[in-house]
PDB file of N, CA and C in Angstrom:
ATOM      1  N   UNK A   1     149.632-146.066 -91.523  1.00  0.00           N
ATOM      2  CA  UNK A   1     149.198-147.186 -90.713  1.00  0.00           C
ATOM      3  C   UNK A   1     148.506-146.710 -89.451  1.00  0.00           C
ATOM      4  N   UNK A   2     149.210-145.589 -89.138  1.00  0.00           N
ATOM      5  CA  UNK A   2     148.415-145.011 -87.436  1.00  0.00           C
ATOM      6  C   UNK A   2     147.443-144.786 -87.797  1.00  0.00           C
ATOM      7  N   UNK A   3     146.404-144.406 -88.701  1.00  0.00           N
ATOM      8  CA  UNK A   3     145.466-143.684 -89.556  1.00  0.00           C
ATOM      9  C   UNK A   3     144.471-145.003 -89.370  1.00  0.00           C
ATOM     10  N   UNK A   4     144.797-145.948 -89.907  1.00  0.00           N
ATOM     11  CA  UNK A   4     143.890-146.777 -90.050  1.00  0.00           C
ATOM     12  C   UNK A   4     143.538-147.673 -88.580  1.00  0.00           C
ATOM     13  N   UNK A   5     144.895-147.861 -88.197  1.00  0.00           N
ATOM     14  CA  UNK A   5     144.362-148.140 -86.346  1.00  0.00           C
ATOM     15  C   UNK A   5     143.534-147.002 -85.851  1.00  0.00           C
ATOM     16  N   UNK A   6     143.709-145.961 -86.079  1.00  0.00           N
ATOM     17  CA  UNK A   6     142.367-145.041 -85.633  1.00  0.00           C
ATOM     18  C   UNK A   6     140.880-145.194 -85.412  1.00  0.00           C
ATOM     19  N   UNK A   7     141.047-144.800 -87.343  1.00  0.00           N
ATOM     20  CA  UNK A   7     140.135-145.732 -87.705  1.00  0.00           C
ATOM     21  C   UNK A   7     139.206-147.007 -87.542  1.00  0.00           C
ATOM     22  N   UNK A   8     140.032-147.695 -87.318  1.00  0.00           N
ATOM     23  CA  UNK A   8     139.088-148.877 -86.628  1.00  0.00           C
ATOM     24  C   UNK A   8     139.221-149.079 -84.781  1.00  0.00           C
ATOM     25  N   UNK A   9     139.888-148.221 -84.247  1.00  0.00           N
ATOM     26  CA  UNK A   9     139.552-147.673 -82.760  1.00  0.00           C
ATOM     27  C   UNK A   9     138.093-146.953 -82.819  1.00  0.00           C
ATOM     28  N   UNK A  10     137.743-146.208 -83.999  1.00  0.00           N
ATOM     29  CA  UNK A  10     136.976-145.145 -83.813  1.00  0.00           C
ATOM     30  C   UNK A  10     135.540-146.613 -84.131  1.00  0.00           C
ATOM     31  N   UNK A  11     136.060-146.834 -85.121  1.00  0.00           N
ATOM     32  CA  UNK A  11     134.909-147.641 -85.494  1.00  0.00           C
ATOM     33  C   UNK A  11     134.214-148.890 -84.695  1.00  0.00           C
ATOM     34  N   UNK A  12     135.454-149.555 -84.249  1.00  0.00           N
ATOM     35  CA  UNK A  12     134.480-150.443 -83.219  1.00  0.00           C
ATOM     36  C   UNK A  12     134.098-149.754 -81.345  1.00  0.00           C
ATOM     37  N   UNK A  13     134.917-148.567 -81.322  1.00  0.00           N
ATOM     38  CA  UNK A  13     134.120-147.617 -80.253  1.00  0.00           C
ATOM     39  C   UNK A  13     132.507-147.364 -80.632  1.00  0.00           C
ATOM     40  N   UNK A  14     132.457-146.875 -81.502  1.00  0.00           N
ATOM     41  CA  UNK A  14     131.088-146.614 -82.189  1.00  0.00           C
ATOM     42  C   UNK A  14     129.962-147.475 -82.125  1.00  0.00           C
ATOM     43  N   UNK A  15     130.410-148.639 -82.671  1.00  0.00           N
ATOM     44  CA  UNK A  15     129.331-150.151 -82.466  1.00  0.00           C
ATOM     45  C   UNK A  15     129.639-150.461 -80.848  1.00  0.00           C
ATOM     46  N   UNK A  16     130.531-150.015 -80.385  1.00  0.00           N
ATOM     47  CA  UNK A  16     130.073-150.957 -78.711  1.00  0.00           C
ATOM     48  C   UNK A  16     129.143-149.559 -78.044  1.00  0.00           C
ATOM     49  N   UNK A  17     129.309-148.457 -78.234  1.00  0.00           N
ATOM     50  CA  UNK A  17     128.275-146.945 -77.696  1.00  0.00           C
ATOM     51  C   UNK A  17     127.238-147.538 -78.502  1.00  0.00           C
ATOM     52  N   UNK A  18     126.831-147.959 -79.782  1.00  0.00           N
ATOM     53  CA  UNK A  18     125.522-147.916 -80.325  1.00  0.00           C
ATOM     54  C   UNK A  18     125.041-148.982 -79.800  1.00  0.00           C
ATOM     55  N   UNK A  19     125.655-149.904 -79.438  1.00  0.00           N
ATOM     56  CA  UNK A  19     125.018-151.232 -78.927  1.00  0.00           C
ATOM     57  C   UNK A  19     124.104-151.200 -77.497  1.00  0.00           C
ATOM     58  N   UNK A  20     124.989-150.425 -76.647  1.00  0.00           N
ATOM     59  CA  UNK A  20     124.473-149.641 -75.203  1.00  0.00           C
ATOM     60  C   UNK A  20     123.465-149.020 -75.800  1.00  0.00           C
ATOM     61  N   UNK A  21     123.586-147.933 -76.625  1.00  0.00           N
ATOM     62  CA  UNK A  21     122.075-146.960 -76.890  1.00  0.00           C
ATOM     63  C   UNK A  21     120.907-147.764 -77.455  1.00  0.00           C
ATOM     64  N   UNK A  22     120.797-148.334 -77.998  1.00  0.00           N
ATOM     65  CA  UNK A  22     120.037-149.187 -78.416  1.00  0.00           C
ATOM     66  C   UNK A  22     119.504-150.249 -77.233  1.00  0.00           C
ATOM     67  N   UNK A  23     120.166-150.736 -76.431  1.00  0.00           N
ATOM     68  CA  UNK A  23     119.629-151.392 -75.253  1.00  0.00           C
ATOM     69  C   UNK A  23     118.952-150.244 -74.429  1.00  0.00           C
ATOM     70  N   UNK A  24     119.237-149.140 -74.208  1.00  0.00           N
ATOM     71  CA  UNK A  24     118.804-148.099 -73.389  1.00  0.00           C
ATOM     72  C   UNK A  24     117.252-147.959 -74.334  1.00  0.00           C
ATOM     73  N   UNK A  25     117.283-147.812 -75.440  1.00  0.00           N
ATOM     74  CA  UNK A  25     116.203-147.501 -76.621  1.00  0.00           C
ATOM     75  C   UNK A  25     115.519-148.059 -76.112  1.00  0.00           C
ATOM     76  N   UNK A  26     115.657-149.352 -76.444  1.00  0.00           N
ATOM     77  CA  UNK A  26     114.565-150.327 -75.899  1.00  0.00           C
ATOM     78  C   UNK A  26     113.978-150.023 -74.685  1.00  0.00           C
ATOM     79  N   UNK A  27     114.895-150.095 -73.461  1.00  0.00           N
ATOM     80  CA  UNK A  27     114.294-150.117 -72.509  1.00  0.00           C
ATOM     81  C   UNK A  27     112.553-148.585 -72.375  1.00  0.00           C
ATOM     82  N   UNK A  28     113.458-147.855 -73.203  1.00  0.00           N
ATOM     83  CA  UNK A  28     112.458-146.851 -72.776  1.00  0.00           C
ATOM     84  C   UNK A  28     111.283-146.942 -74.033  1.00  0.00           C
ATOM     85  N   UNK A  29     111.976-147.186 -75.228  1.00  0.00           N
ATOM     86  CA  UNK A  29     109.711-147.455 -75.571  1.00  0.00           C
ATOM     87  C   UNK A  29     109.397-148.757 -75.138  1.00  0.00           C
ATOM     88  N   UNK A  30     109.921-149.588 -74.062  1.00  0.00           N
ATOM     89  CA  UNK A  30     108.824-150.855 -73.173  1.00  0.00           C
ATOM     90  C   UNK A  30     108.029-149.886 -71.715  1.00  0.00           C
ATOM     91  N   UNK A  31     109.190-149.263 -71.452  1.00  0.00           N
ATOM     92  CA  UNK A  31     108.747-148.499 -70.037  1.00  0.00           C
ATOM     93  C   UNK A  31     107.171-147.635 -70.946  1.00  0.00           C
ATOM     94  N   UNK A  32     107.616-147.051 -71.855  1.00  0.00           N
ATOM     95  CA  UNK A  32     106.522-146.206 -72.394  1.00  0.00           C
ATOM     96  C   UNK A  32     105.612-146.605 -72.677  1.00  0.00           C
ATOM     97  N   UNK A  33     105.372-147.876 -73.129  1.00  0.00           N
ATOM     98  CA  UNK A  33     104.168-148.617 -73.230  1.00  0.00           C
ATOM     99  C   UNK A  33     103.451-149.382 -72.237  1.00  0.00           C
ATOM    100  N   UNK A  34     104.263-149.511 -71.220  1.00  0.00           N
ATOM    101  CA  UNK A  34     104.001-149.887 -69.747  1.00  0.00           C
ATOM    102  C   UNK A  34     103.380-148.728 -68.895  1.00  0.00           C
ATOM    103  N   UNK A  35     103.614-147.349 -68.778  1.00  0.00           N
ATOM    104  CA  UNK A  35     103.380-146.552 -67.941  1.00  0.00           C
ATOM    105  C   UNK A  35     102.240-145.812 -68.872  1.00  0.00           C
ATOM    106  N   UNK A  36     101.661-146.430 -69.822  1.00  0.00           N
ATOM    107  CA  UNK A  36     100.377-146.150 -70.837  1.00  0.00           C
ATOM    108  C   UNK A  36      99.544-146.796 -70.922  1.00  0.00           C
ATOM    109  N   UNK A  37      99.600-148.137 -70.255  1.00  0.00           N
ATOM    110  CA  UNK A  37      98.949-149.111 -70.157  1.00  0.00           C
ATOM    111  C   UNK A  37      97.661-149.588 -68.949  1.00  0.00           C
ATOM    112  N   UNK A  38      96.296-149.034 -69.405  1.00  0.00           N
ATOM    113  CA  UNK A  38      95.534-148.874 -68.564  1.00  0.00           C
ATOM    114  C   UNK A  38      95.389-150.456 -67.631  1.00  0.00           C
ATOM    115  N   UNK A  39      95.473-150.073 -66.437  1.00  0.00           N
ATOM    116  CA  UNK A  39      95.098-151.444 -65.455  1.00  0.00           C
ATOM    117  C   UNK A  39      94.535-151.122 -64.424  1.00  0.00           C
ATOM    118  N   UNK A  40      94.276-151.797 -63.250  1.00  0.00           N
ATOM    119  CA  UNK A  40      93.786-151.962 -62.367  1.00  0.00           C
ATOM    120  C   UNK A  40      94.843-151.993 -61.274  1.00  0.00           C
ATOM    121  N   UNK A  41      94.509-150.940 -60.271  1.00  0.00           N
ATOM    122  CA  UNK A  41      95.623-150.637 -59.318  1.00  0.00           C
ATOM    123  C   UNK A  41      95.059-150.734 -57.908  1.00  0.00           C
ATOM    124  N   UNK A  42      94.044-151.589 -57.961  1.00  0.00           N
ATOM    125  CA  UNK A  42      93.302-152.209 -56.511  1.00  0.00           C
ATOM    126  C   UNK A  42      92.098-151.675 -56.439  1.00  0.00           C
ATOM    127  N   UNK A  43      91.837-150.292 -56.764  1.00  0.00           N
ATOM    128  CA  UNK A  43      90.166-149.621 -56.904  1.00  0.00           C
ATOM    129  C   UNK A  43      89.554-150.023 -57.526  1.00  0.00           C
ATOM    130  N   UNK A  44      89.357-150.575 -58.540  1.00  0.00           N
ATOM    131  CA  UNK A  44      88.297-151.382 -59.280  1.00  0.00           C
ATOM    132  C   UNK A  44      87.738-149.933 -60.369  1.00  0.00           C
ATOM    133  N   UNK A  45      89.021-149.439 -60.451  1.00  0.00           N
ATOM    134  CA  UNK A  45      88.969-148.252 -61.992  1.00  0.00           C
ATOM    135  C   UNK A  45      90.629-148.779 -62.711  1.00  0.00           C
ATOM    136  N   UNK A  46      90.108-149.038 -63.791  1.00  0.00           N
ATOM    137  CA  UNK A  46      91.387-148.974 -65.063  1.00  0.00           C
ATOM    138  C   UNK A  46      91.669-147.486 -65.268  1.00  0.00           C
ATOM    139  N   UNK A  47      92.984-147.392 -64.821  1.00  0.00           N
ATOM    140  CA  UNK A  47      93.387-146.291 -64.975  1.00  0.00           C
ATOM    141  C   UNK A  47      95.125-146.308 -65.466  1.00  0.00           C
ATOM    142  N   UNK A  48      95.565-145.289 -66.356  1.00  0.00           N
ATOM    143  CA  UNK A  48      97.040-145.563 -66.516  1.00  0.00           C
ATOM    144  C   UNK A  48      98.370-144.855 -65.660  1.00  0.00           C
ATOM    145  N   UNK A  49      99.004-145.338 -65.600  1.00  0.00           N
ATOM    146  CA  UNK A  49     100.539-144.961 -64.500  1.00  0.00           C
ATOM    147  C   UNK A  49     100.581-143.369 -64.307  1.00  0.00           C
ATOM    148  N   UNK A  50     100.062-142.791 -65.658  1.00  0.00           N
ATOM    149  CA  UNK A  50     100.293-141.063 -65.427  1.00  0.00           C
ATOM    150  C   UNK A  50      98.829-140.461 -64.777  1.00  0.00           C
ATOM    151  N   UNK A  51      98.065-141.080 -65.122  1.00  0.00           N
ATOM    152  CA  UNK A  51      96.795-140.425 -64.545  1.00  0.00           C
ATOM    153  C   UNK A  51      96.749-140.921 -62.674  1.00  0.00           C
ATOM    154  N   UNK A  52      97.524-141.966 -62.472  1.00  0.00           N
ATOM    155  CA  UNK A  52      97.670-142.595 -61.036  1.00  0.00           C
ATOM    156  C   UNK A  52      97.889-141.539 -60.610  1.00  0.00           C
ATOM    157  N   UNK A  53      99.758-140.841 -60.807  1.00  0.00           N
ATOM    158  CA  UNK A  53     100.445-140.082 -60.872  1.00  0.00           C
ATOM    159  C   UNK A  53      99.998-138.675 -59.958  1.00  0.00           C
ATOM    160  N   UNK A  54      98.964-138.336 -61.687  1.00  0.00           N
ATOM    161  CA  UNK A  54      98.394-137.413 -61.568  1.00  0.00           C
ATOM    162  C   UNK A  54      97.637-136.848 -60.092  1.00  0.00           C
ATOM    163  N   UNK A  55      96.891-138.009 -59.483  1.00  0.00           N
ATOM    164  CA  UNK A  55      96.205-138.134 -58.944  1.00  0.00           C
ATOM    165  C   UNK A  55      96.853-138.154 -57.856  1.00  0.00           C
ATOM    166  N   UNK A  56      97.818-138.585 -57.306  1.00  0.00           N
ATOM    167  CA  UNK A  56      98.434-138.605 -56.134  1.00  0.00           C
ATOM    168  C   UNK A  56      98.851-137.025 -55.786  1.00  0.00           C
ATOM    169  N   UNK A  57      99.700-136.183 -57.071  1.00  0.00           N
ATOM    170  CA  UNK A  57     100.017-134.966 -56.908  1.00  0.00           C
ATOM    171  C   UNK A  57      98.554-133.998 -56.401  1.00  0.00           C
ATOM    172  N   UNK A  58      97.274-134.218 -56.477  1.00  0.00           N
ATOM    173  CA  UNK A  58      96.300-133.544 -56.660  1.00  0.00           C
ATOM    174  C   UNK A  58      96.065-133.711 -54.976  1.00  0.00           C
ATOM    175  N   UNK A  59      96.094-135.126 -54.635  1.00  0.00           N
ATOM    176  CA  UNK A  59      95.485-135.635 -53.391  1.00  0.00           C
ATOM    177  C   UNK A  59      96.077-135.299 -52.278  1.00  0.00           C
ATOM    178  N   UNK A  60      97.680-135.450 -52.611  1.00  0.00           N
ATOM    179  CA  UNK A  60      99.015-135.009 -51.495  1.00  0.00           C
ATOM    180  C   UNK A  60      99.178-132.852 -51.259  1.00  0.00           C
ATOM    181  N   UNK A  61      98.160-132.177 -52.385  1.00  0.00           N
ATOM    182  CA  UNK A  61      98.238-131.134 -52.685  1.00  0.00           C
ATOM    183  C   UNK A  61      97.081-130.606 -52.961  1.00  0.00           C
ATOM    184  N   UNK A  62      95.896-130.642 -52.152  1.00  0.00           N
ATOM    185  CA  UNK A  62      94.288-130.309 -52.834  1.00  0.00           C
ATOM    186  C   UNK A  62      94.747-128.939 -53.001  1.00  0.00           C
ATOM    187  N   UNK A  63      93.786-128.541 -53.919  1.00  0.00           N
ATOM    188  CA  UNK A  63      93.595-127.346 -54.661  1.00  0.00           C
ATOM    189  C   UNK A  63      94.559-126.157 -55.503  1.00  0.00           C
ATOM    190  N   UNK A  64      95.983-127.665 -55.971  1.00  0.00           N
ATOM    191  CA  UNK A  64      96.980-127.242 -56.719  1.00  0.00           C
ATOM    192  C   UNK A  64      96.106-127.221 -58.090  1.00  0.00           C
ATOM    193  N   UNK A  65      96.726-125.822 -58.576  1.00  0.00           N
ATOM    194  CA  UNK A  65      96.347-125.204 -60.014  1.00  0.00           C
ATOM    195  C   UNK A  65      97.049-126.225 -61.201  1.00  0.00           C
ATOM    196  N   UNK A  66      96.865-126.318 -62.426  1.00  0.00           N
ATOM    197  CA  UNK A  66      96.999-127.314 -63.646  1.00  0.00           C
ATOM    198  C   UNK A  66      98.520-126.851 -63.573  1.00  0.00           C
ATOM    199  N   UNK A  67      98.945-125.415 -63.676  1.00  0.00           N
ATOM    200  CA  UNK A  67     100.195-125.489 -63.515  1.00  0.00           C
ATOM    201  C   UNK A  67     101.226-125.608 -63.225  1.00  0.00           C
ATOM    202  N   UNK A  68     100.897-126.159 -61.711  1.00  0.00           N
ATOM    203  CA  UNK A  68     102.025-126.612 -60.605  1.00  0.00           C
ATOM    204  C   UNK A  68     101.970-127.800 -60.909  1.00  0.00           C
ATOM    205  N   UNK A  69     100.987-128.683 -61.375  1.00  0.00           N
ATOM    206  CA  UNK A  69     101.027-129.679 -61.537  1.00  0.00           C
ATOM    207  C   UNK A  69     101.992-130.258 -62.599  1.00  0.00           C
ATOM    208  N   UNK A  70     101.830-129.328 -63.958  1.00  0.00           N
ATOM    209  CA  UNK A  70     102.277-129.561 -65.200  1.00  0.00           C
ATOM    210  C   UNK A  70     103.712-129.232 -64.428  1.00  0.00           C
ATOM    211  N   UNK A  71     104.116-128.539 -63.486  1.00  0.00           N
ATOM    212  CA  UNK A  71     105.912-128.011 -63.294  1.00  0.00           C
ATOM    213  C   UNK A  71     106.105-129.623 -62.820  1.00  0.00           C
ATOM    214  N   UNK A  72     105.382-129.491 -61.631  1.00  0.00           N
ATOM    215  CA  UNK A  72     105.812-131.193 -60.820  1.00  0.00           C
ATOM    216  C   UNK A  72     106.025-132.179 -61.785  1.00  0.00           C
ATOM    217  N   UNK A  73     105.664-132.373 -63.088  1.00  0.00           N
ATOM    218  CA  UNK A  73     105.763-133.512 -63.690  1.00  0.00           C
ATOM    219  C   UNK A  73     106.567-133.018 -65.073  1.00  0.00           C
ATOM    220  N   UNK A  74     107.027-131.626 -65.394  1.00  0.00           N
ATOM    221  CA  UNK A  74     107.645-131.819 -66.361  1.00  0.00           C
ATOM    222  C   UNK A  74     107.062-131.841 -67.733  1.00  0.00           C
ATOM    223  N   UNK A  75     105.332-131.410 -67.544  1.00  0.00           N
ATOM    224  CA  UNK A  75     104.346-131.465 -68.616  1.00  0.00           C
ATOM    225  C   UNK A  75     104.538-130.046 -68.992  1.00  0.00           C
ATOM    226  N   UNK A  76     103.645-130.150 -70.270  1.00  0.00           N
ATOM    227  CA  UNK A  76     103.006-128.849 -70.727  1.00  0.00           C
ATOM    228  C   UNK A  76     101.681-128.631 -70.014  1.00  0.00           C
ATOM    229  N   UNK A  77     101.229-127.698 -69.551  1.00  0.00           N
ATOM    230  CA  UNK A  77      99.659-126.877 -69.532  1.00  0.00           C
ATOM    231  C   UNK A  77      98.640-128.066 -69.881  1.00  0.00           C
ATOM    232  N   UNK A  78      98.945-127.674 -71.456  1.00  0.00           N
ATOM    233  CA  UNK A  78      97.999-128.304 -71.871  1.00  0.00           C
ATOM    234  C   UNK A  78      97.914-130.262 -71.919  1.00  0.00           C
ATOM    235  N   UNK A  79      98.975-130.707 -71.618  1.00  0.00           N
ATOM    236  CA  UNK A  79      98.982-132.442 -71.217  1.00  0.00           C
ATOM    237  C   UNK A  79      98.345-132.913 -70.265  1.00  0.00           C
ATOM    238  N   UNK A  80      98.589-131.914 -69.006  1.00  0.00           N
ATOM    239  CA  UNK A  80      97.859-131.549 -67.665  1.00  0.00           C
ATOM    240  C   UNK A  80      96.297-131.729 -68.032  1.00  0.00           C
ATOM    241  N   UNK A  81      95.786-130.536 -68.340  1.00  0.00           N
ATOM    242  CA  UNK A  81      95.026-130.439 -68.637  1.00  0.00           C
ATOM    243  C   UNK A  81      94.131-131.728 -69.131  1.00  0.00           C
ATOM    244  N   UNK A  82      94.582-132.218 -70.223  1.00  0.00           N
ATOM    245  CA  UNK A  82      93.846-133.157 -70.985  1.00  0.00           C
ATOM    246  C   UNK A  82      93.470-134.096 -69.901  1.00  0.00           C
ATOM    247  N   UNK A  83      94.776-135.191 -69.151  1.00  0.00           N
ATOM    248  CA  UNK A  83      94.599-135.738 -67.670  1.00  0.00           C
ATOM    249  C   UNK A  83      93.244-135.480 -67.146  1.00  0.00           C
ATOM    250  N   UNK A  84      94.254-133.900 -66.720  1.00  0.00           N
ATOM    251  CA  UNK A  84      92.742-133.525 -65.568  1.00  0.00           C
ATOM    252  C   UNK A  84      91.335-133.660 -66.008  1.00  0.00           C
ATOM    253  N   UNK A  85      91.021-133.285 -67.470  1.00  0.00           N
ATOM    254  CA  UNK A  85      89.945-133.354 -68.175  1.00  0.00           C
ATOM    255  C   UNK A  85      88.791-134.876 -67.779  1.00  0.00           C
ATOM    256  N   UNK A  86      90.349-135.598 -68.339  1.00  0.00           N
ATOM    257  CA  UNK A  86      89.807-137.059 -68.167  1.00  0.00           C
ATOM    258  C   UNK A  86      89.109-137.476 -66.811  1.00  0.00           C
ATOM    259  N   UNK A  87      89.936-137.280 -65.767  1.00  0.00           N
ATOM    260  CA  UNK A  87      89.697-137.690 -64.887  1.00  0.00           C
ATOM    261  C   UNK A  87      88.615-137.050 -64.004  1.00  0.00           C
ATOM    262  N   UNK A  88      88.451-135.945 -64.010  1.00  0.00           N
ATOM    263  CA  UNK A  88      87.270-134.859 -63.776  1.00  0.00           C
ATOM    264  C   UNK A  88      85.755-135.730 -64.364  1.00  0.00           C
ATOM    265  N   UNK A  89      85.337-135.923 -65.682  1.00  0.00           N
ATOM    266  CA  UNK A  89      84.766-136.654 -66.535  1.00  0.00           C
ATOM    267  C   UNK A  89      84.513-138.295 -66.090  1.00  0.00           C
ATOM    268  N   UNK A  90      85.274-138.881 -65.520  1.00  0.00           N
ATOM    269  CA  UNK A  90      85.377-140.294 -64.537  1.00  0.00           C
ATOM    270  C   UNK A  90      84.969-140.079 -62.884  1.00  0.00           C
ATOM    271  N   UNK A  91      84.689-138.650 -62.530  1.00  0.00           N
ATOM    272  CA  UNK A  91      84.346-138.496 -61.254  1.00  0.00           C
ATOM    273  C   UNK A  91      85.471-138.623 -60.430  1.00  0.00           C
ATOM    274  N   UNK A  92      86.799-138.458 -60.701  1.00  0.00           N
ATOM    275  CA  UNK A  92      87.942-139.052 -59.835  1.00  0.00           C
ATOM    276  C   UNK A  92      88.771-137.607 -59.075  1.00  0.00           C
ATOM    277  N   UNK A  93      88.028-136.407 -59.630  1.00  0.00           N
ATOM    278  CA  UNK A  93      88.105-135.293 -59.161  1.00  0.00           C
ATOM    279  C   UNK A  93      87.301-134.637 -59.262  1.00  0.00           C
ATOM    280  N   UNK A  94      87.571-133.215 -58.764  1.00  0.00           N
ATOM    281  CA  UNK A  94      86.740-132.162 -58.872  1.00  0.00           C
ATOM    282  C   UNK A  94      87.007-130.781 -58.801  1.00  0.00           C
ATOM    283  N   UNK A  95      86.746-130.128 -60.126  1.00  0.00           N
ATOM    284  CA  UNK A  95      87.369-128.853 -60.585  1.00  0.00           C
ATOM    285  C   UNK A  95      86.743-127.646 -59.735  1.00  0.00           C
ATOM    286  N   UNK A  96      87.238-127.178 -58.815  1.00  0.00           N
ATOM    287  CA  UNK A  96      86.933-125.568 -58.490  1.00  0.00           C
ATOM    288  C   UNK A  96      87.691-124.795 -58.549  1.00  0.00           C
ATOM    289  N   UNK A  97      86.604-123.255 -58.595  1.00  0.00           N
ATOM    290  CA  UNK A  97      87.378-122.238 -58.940  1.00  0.00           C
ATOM    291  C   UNK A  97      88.144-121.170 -57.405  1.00  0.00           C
ATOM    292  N   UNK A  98      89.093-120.771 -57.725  1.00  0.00           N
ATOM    293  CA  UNK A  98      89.365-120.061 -56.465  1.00  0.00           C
ATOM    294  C   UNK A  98      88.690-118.780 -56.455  1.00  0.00           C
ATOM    295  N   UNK A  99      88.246-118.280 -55.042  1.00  0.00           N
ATOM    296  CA  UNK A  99      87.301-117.225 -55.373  1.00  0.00           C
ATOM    297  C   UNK A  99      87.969-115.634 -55.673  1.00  0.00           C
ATOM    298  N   UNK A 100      89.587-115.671 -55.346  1.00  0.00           N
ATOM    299  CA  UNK A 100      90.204-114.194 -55.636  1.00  0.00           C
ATOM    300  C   UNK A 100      90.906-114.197 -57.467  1.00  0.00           C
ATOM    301  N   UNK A 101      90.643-115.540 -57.794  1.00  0.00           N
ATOM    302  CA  UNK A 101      90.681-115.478 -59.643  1.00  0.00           C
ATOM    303  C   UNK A 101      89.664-116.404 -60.508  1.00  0.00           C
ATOM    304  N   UNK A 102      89.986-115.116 -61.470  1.00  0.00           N
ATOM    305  CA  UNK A 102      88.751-115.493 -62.408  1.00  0.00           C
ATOM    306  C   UNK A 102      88.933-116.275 -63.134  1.00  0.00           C
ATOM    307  N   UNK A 103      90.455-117.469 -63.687  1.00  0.00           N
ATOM    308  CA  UNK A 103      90.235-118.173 -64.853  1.00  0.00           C
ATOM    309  C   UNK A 103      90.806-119.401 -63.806  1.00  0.00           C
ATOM    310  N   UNK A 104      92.239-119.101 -63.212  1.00  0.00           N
ATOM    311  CA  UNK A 104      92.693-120.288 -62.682  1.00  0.00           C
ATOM    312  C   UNK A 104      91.785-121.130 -61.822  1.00  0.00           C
ATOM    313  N   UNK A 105      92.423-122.794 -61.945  1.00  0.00           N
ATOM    314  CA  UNK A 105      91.082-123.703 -61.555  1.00  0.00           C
ATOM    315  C   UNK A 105      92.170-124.580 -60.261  1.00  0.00           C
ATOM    316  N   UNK A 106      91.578-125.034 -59.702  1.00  0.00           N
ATOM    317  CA  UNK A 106      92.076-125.928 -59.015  1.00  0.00           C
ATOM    318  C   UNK A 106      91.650-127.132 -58.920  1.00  0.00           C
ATOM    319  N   UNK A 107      91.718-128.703 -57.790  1.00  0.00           N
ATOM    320  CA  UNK A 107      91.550-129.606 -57.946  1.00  0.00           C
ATOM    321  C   UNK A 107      91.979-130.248 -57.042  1.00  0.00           C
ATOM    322  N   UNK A 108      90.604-130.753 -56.557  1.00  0.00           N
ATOM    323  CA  UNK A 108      91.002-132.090 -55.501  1.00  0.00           C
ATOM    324  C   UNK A 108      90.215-133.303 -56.110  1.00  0.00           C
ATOM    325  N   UNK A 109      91.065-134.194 -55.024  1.00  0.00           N
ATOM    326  CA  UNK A 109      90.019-135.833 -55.467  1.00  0.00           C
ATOM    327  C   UNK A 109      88.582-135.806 -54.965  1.00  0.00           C
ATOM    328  N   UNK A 110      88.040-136.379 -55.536  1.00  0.00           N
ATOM    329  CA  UNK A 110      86.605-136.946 -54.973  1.00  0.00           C
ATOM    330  C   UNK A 110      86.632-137.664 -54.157  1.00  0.00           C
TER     331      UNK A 110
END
């Protein structure tokens, strides 16, 4: 008999934790589709929540390299990158090189 009160201790523990995770679920692919979601943030450029982001780290930090950037946010290199790509390409920055290295790039706003 103790076995089966267990048992169903264990089991409706289970459905009230999955019920929480699942509300948490949700919340985060709405946030994810929200902070992807190109809009208008008073400049009169559609731009999305990470490239804002992006842009603030660049502006508060001129001539931080792709990789401090990618640490500050928890990216890869190359996610950075793509961003920066974009936004470079929209005129919303501007890529220079530092003059004591030959590959690393840096970046301020326009």
């Amino acid at each position: 008999m103790k076995d089966t009160e267990n048992v169903i201790q264990t089991n409706a523990k289970y459905h009230e934790l999955d019920a929480k995770a699942n509300i948490i679920y949700k919340f985060v692919m709405n946030y994810n589709d929200y902070i992807k979601t190109a809009r208008d943030y008073g400049t009169g450029e559609i731009i999305n929540m990470v490239e804002v982001h992006t842009l603030t780290v660049i502006e508060e930090n001129p001539g931080i390299p792709v990789i401090e950037v990618a640490l500050e946010w928890n990216r890869t290199k190359g996610a950075v990158s793509q961003i920066i790509t974009k936004l470079e390409k929209r005129s919303l920055i501007i890529r220079k090189k530092r003059r004591w290295e030959c590959q690393e790039r840096t970046f301020v706003c326009h």
